[in-house]
Protein backbone atom coordinates (compact mmCIF):
# COMPACT_ATOMS: atom_id res chain seq x y z
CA UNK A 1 20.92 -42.55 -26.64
CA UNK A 2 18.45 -44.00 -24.91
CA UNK A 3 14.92 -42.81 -22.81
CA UNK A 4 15.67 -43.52 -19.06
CA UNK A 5 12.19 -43.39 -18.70
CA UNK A 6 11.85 -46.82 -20.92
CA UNK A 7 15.52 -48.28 -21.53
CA UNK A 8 14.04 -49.72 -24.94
CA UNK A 9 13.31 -46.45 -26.55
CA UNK A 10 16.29 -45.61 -28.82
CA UNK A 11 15.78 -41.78 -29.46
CA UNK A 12 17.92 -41.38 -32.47
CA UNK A 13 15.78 -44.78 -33.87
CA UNK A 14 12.53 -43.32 -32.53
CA UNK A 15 12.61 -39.58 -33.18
CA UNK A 16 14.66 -39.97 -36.37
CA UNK A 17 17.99 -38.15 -35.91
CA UNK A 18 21.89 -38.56 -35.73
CA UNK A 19 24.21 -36.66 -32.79
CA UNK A 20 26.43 -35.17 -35.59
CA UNK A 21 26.48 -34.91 -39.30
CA UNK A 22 28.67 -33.38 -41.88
CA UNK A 23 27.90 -31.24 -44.49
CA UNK A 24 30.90 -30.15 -46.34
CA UNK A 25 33.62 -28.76 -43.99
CA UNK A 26 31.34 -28.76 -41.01
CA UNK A 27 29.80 -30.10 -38.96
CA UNK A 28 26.52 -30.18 -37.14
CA UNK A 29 25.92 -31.71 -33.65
CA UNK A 30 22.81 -32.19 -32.30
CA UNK A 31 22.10 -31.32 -28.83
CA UNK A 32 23.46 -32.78 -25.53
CA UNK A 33 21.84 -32.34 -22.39
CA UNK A 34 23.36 -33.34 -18.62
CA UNK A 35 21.89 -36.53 -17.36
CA UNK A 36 23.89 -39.25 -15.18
CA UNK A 37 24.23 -42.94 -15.90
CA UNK A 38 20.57 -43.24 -14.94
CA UNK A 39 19.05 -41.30 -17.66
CA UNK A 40 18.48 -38.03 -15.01
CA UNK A 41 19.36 -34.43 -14.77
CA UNK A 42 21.35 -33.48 -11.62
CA UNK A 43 19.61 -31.31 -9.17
CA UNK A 44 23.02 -29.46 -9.12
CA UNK A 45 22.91 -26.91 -12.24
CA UNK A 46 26.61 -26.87 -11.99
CA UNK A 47 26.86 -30.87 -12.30
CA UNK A 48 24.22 -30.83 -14.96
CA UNK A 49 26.50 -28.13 -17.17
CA UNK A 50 29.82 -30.75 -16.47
CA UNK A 51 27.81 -33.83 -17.66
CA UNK A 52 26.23 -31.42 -20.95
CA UNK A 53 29.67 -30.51 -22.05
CA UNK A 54 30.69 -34.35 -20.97
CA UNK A 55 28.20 -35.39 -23.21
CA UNK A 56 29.38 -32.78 -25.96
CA UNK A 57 32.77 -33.82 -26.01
CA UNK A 58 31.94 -37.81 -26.34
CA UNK A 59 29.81 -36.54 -29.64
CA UNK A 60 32.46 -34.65 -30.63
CA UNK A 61 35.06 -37.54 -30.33
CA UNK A 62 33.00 -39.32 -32.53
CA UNK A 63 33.17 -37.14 -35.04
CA UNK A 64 36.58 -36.83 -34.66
CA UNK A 65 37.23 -33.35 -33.32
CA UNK A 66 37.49 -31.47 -30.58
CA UNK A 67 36.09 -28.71 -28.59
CA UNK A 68 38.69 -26.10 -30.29
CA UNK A 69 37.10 -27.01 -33.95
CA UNK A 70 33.76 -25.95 -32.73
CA UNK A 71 32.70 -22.27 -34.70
CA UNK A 72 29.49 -22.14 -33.48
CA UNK A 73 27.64 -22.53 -30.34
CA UNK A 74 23.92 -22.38 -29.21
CA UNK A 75 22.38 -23.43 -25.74
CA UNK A 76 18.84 -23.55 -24.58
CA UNK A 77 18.20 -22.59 -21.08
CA UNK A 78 15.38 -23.00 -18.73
CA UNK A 79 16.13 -21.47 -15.85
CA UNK A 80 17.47 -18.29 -17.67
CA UNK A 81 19.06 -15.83 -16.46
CA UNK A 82 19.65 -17.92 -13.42
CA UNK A 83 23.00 -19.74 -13.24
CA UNK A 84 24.57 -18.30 -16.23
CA UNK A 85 27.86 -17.61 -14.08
CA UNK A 86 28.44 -20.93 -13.23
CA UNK A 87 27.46 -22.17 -16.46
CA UNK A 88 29.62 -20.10 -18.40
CA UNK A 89 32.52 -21.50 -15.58
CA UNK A 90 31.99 -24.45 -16.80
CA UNK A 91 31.78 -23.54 -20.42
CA UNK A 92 35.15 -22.05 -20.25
CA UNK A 93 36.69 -25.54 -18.87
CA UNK A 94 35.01 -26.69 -21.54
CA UNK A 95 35.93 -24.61 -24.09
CA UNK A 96 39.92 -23.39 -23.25
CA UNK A 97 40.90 -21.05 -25.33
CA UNK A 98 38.97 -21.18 -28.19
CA UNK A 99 36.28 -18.42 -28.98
CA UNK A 100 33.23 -20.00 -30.62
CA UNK A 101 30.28 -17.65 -31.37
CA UNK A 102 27.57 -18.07 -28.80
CA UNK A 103 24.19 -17.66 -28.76
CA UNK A 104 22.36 -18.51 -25.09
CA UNK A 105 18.33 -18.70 -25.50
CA UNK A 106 15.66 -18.62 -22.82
CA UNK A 107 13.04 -21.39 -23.20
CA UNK A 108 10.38 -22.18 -21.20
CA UNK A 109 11.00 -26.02 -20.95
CA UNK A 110 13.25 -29.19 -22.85
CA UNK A 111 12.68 -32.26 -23.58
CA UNK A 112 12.56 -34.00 -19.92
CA UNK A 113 11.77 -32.39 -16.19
CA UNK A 114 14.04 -31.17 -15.09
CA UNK A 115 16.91 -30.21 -17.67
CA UNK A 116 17.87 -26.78 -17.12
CA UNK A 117 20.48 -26.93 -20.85
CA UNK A 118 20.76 -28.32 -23.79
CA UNK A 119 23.70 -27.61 -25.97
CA UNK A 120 24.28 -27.71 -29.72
CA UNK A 121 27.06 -26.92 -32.23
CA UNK A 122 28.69 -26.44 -35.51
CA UNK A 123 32.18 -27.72 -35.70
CA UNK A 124 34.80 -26.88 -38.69
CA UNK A 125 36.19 -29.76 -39.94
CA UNK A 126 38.58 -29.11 -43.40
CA UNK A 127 38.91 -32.09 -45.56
């Protein structure tokens, strides 16, 4: 994961973290926000959700699950209330059947301009 603002900055190097780790039979995921190939958030909220929960499922890929092993799920959003029909349309594509917990909180900005989500989880994952 890199800053598209400076292609050299390695976030996970620079601010220290890892997209997922496991602690027992979960596991944590850091989170994902919606930003194209260049490094920015679509003006679209709908195409920013698709390319969060894009961005989800690669993490959780690596980790070797999938979005029905998720138990938890928390997502920061700026632009709250606005939008939260089409994001939780796309949440549901996301998500299929499964029924994670869900906890949606209001902030007043993220990271970079212009990212209206950011979405973390906790994944089950029996050895």
């Amino acid at each position: 994961m890199t800053d598209p603002a400076n292609p050299e900055l390695n976030w996970l190097e620079q601010y220290q973290f890892a997209e997922f780790t496991r602690a027992g039979d979960l596991v944590f995921l850091s989170g994902q926000v919606g930003h194209d190939e260049q490094g920015n958030p679509p003006e679209d909220p709908i195409a920013q959700y698709q390319l969060a929960f894009q961005s989800l499922s690669r993490v959780l890929r690596q980790a070797g699950l999938t979005p029905a092993d998720i138990v938890d799920l928390t997502t920061f959003h700026t632009s709250y209330p606005q939008h939260m029909a089409e994001f939780v349309a796309v949440k549901a594509e996301f998500q299929g059947p499964a029924r994670p917990a869900w906890t949606a909180v209001g902030v007043e900005r993220l990271g970079m301009p212009g990212t209206l989500v950011e979405i973390k989880a906790i994944a089950s994952a029996p050895r």
